[in-house]
N, C-alpha and C. Protein backbone atom coordinates (compact mmCIF):
# COMPACT_ATOMS: atom_id res chain seq x y z
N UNK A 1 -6.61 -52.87 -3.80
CA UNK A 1 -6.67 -53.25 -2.41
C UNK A 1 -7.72 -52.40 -1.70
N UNK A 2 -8.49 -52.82 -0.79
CA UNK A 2 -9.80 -52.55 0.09
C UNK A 2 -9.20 -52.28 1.07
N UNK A 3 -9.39 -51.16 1.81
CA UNK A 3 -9.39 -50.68 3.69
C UNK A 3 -10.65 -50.78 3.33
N UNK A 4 -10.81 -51.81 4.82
CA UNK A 4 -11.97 -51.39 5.71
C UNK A 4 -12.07 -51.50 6.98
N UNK A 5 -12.56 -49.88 7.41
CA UNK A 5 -12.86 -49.40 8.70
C UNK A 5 -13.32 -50.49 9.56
N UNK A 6 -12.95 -50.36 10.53
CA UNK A 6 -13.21 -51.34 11.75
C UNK A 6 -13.70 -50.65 12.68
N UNK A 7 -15.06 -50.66 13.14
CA UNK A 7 -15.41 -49.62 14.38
C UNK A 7 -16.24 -50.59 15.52
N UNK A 8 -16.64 -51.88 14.97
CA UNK A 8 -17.17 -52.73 15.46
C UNK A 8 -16.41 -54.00 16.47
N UNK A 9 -16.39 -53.71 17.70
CA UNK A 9 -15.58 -55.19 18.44
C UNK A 9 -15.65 -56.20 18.46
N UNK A 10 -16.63 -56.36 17.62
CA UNK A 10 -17.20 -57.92 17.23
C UNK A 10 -16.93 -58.37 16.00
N UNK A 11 -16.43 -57.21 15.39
CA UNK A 11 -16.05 -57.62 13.86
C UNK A 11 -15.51 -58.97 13.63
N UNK A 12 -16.09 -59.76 12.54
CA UNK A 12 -15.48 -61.06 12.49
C UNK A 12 -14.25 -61.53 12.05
N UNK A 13 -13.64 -60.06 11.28
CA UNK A 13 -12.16 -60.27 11.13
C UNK A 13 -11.09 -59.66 12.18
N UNK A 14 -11.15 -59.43 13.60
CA UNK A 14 -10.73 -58.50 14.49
C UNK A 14 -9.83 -60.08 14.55
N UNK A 15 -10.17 -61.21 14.90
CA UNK A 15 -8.98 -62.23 14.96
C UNK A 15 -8.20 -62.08 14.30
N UNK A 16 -8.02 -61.80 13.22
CA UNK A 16 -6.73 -61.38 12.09
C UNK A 16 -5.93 -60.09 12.83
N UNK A 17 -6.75 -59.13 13.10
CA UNK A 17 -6.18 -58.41 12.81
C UNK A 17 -4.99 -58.72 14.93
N UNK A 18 -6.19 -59.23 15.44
CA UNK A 18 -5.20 -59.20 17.25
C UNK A 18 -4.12 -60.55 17.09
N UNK A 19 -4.44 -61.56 15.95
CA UNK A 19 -3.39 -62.53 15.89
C UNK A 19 -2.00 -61.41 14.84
N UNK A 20 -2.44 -61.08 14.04
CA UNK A 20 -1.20 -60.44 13.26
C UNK A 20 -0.74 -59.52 14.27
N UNK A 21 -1.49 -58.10 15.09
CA UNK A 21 -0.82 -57.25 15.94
C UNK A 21 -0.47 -57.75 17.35
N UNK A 22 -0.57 -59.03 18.00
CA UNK A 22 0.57 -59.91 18.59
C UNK A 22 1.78 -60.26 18.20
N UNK A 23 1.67 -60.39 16.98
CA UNK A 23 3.03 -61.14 16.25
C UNK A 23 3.75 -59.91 15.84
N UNK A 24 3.29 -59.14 15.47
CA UNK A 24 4.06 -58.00 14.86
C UNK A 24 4.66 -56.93 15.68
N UNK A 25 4.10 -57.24 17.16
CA UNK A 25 4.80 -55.76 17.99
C UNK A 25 4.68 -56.62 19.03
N UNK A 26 6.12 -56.24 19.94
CA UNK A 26 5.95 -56.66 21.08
C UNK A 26 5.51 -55.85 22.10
N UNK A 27 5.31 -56.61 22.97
CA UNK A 27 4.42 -55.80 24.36
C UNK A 27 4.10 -54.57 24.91
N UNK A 28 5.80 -54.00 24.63
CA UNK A 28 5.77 -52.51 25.37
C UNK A 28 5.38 -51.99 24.05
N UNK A 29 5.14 -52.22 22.78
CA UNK A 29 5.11 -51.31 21.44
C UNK A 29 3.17 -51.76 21.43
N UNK A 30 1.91 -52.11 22.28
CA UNK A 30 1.22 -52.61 21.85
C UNK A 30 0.04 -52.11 23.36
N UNK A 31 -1.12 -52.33 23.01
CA UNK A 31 -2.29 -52.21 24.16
C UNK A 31 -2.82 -53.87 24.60
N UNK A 32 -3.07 -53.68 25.86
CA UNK A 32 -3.46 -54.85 25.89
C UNK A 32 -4.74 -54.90 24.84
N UNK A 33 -5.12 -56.07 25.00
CA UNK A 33 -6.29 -56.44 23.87
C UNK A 33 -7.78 -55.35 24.11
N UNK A 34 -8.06 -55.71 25.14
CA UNK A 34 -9.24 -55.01 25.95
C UNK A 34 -9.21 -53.66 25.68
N UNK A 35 -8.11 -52.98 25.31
CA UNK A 35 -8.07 -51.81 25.70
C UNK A 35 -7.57 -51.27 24.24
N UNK A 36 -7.20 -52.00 23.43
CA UNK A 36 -7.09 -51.93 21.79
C UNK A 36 -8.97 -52.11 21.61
N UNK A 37 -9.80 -52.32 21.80
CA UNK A 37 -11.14 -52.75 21.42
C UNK A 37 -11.74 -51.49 21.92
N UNK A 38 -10.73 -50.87 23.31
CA UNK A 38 -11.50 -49.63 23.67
C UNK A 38 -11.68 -48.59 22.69
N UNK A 39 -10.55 -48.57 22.34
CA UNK A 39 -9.92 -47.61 20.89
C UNK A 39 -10.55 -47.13 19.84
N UNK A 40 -11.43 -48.45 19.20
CA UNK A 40 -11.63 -48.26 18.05
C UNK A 40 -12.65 -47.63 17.73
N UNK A 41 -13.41 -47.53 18.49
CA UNK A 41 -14.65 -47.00 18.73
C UNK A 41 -14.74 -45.03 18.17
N UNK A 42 -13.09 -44.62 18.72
CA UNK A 42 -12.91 -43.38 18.94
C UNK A 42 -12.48 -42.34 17.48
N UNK A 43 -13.55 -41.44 17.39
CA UNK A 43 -13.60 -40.78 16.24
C UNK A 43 -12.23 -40.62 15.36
N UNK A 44 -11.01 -40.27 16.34
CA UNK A 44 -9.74 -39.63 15.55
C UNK A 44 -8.88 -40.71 15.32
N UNK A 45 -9.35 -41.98 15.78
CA UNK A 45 -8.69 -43.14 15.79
C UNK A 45 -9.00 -43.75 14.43
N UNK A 46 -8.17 -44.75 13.50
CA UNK A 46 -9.02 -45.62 12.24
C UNK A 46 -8.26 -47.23 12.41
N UNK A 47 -9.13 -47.98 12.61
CA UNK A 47 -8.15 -49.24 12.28
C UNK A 47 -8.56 -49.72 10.74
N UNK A 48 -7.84 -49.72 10.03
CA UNK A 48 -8.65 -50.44 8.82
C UNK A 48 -7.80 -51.56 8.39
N UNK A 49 -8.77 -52.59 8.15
CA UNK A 49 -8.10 -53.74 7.85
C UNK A 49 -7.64 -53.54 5.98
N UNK A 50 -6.51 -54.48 5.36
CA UNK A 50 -5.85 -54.24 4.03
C UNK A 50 -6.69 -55.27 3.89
N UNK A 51 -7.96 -55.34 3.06
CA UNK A 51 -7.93 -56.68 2.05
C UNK A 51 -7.54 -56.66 0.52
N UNK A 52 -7.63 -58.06 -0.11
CA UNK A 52 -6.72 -57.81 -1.73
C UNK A 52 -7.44 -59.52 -1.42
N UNK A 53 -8.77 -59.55 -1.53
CA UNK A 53 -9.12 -60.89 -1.58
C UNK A 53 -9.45 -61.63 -0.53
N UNK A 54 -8.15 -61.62 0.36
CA UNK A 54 -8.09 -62.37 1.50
C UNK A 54 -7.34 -60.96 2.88
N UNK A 55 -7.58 -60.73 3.65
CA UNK A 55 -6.68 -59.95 4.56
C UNK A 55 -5.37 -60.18 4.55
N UNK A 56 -4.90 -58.74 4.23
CA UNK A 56 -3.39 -59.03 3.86
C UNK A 56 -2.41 -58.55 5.27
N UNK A 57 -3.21 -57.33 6.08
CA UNK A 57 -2.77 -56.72 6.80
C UNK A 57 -3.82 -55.90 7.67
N UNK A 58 -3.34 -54.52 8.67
CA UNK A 58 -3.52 -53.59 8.74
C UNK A 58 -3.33 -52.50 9.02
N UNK A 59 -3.30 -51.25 9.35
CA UNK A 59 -3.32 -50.19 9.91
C UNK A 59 -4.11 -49.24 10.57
N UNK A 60 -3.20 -48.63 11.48
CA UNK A 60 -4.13 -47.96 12.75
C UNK A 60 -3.41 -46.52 12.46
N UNK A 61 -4.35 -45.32 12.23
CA UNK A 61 -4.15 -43.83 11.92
C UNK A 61 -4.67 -43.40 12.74
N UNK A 62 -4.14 -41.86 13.28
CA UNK A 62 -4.91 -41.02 14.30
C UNK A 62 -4.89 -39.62 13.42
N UNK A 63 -6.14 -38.93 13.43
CA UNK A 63 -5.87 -37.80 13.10
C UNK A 63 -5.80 -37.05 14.16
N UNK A 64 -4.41 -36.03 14.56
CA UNK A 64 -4.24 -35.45 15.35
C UNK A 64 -3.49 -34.14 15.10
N UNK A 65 -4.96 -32.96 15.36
CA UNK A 65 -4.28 -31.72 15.00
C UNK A 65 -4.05 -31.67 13.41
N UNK A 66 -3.18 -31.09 12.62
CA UNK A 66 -2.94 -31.43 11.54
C UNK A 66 -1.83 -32.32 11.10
N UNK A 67 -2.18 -33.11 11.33
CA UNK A 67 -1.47 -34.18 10.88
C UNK A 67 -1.58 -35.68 11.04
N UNK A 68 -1.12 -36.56 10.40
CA UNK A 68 -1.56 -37.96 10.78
C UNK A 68 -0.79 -38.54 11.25
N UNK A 69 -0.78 -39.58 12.51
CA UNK A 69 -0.16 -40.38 12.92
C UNK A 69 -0.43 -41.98 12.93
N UNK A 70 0.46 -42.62 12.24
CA UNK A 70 0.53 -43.91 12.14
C UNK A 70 0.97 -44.72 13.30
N UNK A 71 -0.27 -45.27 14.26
CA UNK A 71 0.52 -46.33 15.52
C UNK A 71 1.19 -47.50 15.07
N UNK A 72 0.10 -47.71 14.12
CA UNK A 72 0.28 -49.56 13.73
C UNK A 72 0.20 -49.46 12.36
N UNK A 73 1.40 -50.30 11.65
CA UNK A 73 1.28 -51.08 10.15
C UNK A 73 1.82 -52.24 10.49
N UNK A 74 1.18 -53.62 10.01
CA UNK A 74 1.65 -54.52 9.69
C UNK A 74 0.92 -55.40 8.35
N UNK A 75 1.66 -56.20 7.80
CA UNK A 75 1.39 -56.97 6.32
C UNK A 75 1.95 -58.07 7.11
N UNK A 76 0.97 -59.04 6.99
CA UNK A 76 0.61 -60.36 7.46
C UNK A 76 2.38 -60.81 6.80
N UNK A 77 2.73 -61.98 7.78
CA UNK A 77 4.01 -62.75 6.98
C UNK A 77 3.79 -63.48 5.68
N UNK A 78 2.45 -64.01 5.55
CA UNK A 78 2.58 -64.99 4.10
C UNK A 78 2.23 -63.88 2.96
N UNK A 79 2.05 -62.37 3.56
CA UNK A 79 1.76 -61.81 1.95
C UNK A 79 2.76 -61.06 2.33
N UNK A 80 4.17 -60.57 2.94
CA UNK A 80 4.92 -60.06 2.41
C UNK A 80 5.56 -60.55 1.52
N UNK A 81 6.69 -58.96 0.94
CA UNK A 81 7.01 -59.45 -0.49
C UNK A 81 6.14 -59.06 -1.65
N UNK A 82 5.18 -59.25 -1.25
CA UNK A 82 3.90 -59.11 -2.86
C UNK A 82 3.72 -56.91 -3.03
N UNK A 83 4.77 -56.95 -2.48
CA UNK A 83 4.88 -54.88 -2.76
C UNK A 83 3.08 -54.58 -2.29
N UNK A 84 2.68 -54.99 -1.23
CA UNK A 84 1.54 -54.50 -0.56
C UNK A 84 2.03 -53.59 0.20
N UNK A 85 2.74 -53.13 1.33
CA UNK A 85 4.03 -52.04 2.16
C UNK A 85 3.86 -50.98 1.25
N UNK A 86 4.42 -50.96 0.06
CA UNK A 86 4.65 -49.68 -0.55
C UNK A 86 3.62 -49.15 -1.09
N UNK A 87 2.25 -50.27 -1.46
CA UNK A 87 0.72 -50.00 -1.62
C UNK A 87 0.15 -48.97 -0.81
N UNK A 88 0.21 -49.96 0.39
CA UNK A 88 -0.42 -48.82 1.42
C UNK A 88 0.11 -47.34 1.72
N UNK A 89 1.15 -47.93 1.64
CA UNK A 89 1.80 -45.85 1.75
C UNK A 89 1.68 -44.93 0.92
N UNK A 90 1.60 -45.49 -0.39
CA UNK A 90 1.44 -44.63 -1.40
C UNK A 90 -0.20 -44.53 -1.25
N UNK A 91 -1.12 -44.79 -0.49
CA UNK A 91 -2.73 -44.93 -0.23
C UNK A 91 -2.71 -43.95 0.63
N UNK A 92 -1.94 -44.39 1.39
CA UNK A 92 -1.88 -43.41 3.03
C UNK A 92 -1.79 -42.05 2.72
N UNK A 93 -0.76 -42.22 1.63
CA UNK A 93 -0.38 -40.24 1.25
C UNK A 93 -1.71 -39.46 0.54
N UNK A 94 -2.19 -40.36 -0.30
CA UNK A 94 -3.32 -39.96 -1.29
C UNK A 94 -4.32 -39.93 -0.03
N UNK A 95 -4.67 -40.49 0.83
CA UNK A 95 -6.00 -40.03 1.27
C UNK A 95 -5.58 -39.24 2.34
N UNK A 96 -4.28 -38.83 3.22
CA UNK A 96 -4.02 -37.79 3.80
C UNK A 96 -2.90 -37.07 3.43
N UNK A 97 -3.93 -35.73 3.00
CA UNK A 97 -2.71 -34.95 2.33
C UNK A 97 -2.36 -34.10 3.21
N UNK A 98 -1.67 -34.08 4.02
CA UNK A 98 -1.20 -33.37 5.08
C UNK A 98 0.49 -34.10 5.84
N UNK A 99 0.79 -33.57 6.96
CA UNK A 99 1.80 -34.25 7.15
C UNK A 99 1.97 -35.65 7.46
N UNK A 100 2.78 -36.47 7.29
CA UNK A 100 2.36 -37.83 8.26
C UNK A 100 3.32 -38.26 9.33
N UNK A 101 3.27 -38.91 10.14
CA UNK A 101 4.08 -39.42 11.10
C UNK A 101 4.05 -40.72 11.77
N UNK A 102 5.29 -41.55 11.44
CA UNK A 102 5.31 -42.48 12.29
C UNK A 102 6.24 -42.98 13.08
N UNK A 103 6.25 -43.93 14.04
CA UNK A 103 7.25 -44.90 14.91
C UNK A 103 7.87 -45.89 14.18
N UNK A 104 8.96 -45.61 14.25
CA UNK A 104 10.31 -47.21 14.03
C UNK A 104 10.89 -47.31 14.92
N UNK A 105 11.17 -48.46 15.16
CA UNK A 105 12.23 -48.52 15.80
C UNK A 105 13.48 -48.43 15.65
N UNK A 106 14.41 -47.46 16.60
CA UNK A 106 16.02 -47.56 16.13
C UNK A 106 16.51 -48.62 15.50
N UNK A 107 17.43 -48.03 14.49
CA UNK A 107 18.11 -49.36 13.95
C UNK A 107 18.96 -49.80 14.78
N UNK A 108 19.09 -51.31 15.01
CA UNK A 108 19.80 -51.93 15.67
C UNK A 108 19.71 -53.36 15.18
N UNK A 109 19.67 -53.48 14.19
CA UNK A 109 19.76 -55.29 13.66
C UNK A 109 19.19 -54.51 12.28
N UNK A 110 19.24 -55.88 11.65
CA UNK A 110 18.76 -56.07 10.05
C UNK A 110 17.28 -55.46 9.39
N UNK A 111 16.36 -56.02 10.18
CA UNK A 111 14.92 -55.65 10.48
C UNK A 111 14.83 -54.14 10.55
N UNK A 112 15.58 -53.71 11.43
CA UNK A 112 15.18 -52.30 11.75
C UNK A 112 15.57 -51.35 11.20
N UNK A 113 16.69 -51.33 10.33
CA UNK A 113 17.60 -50.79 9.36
C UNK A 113 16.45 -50.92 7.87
N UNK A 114 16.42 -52.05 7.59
CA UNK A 114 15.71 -52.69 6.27
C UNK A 114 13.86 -51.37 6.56
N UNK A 115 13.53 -51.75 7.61
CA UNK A 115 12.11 -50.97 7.65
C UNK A 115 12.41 -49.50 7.66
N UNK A 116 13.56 -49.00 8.34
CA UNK A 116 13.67 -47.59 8.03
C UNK A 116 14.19 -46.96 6.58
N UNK A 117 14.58 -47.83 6.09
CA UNK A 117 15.53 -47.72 4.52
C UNK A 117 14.17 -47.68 3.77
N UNK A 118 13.02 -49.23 4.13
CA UNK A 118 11.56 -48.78 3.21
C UNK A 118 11.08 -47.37 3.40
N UNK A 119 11.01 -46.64 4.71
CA UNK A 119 10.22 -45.52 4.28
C UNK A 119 11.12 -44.54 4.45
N UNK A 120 12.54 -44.40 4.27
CA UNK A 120 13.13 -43.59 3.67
C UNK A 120 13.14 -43.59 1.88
N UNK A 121 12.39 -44.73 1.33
CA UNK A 121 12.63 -44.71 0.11
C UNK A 121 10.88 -44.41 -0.38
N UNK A 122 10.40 -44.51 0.75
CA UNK A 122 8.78 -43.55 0.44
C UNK A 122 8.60 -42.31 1.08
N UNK A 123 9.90 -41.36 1.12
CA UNK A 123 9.98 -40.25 1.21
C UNK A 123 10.05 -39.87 2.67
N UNK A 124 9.55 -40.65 3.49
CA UNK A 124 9.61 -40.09 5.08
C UNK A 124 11.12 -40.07 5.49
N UNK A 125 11.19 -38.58 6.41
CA UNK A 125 12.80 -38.79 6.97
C UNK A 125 13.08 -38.58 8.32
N UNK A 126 13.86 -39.56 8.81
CA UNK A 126 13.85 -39.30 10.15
C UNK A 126 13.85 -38.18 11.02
N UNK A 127 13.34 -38.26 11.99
CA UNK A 127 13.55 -36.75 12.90
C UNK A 127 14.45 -36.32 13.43
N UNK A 128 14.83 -35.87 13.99
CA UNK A 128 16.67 -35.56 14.32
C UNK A 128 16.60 -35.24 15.38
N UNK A 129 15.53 -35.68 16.29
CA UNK A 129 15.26 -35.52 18.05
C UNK A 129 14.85 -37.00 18.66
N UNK A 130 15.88 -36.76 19.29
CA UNK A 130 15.88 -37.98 20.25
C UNK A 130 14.16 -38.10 21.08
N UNK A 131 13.50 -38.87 20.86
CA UNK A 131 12.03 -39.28 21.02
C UNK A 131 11.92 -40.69 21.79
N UNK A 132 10.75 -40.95 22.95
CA UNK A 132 10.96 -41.70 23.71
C UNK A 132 9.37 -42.38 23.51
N UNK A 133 9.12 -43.01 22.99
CA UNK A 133 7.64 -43.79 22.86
C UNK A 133 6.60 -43.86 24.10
N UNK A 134 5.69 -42.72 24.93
CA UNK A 134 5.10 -42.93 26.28
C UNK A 134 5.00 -44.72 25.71
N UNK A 135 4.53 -45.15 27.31
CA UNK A 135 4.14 -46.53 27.46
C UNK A 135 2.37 -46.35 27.31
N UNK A 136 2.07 -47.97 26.88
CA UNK A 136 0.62 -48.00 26.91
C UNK A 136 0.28 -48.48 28.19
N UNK A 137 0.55 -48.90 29.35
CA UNK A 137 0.19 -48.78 30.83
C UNK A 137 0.66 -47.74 31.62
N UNK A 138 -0.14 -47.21 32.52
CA UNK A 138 -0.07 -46.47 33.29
C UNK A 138 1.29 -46.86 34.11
N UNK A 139 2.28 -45.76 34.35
CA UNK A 139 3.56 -46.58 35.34
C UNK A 139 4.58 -47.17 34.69
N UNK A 140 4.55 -47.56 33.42
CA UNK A 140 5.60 -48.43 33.25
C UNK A 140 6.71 -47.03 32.05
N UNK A 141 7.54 -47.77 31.61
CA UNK A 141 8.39 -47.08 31.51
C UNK A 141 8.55 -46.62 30.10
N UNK A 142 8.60 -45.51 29.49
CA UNK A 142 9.02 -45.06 28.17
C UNK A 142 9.93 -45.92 27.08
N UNK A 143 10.11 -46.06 25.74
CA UNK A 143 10.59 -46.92 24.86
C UNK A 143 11.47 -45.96 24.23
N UNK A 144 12.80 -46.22 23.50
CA UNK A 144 13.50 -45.09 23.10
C UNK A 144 12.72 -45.92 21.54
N UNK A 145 12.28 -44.73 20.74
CA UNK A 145 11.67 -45.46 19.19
C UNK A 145 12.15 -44.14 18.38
N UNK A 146 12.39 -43.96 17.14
CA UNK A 146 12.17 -43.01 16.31
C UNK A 146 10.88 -42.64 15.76
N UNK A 147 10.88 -41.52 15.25
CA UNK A 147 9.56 -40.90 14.32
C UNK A 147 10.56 -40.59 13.15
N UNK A 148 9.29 -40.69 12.56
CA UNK A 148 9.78 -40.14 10.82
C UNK A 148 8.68 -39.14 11.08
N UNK A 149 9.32 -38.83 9.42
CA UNK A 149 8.00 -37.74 8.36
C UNK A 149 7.66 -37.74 7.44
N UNK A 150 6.80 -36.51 6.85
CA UNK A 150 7.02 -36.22 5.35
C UNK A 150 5.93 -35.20 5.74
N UNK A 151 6.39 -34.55 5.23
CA UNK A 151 7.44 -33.87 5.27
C UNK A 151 8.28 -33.18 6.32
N UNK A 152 9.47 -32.97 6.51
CA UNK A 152 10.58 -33.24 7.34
C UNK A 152 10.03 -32.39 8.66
N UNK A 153 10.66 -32.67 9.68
CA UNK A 153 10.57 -32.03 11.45
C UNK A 153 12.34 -31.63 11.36
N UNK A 154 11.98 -30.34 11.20
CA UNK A 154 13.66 -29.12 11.24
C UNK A 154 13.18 -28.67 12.51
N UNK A 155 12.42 -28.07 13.05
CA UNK A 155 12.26 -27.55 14.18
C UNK A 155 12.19 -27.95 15.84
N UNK A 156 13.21 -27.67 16.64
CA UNK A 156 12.31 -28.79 17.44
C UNK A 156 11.43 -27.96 18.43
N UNK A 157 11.03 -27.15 18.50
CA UNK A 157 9.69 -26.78 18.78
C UNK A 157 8.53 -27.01 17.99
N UNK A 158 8.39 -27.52 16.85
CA UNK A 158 7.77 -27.90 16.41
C UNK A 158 7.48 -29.67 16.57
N UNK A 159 8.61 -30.28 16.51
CA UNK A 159 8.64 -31.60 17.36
C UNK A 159 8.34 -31.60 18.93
N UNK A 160 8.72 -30.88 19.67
CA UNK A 160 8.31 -31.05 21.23
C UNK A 160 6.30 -30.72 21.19
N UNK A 161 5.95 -30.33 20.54
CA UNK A 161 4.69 -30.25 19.90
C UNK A 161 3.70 -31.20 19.68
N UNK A 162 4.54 -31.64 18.41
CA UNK A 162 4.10 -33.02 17.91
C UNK A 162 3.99 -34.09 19.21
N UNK A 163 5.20 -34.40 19.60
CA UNK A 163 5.58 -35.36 20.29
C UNK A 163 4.46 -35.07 21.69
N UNK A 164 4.10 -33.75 21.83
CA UNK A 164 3.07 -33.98 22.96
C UNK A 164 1.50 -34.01 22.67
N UNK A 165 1.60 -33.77 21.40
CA UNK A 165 -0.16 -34.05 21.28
C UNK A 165 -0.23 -35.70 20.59
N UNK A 166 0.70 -36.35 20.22
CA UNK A 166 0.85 -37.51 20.29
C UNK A 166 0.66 -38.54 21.73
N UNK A 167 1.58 -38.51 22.58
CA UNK A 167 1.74 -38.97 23.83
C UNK A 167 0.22 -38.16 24.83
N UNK A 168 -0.46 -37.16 24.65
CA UNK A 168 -1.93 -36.81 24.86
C UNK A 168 -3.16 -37.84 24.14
N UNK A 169 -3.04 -37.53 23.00
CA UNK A 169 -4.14 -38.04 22.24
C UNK A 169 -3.84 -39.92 22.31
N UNK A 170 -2.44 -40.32 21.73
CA UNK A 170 -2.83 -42.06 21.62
C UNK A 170 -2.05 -42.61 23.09
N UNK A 171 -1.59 -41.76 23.68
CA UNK A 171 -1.11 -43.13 25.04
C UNK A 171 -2.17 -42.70 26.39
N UNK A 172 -1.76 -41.09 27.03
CA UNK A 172 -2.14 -40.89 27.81
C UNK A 172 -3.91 -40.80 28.06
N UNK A 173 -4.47 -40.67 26.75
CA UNK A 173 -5.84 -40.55 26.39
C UNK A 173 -6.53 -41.99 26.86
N UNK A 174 -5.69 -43.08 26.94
CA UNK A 174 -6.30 -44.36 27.31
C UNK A 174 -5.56 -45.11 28.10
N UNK A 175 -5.08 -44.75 29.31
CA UNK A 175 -4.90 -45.35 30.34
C UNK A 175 -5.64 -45.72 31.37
N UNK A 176 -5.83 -46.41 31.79
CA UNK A 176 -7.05 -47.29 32.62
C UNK A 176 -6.51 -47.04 33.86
């Protein structure tokens, strides 16, 4: 499977990738469009699209501080199933060897249980601090979401940390 970097707003596969990251996150979990295009441009930011032939997916990484943060994964609906999910993560780890971090959402239905069980079974473990997702507009209101790891957040000064050079670097860094 191929990542490739996206730094271009004109890219001719950016329709894939704003039709799949519509479908895959709703509103308050997402930038408007305009302002996802602002993004990509930005050094610590990566969108790279998954190809395997045809675009399967993608993902959006920030390097921040030491460590990586994952905004966005999604695998298109007609290629889940084909163990592309556990591809990329096991990619993700190999090309950042450092800590990683991402957003789930609380479990609360089938979906959300099932996605935290996948990357509890690719080693990330939840954080054990209640964490509130800043919003991507200016004004509106915080999301209650989880973070994971890998490796684990015991500290929570070390999470109140995280959690603010996160909410610095990918929300508050691009508010209009």
């Amino acid at each position: 499977m191929q990542w490739i970097r996206i730094t271009d707003p004109e890219h001719l596969l950016l329709p894939f990738v704003r039709s799949l990251y519509e479908s895959a996150f709703p509103v308050h979990e997402r930038r408007e469009w305009a302002n996802f295009l602002r993004t990509i441009s930005f050094s610590g930011m990566q969108l790279s699209l998954l190809e395997d032939e045809l675009p399967v997916g993608f993902i959006i990484t920030w390097q921040i501080q030491d460590f990586c943060y994952v905004e966005h994964f999604a695998i298109s609906s007609s290629q889940r199933g084909k163990l592309y999910g556990g591809k990329v993560i096991d990619e993700l780890f190999d090309r950042f060897n450092q800590r990683i971090i991402l957003e789930v959402e609380p479990e609360h239905d089938e979906d959300s249980r099932r996605r935290i069980l996948f990357y509890e079974r690719k080693g990330l473990q939840p954080v054990p601090f209640s964490y509130m997702q800043p919003p991507y507009r200016k004004g509106e209101d915080c999301y209650k979401m989880q973070l994971m790891s890998i490796p684990a957040i015991t500290s929570y000064n070390e999470f109140e940390s995280i959690a603010s050079d996160i909410r610095a670097t990918v929300y508050e860094g691009f508010y209009e």
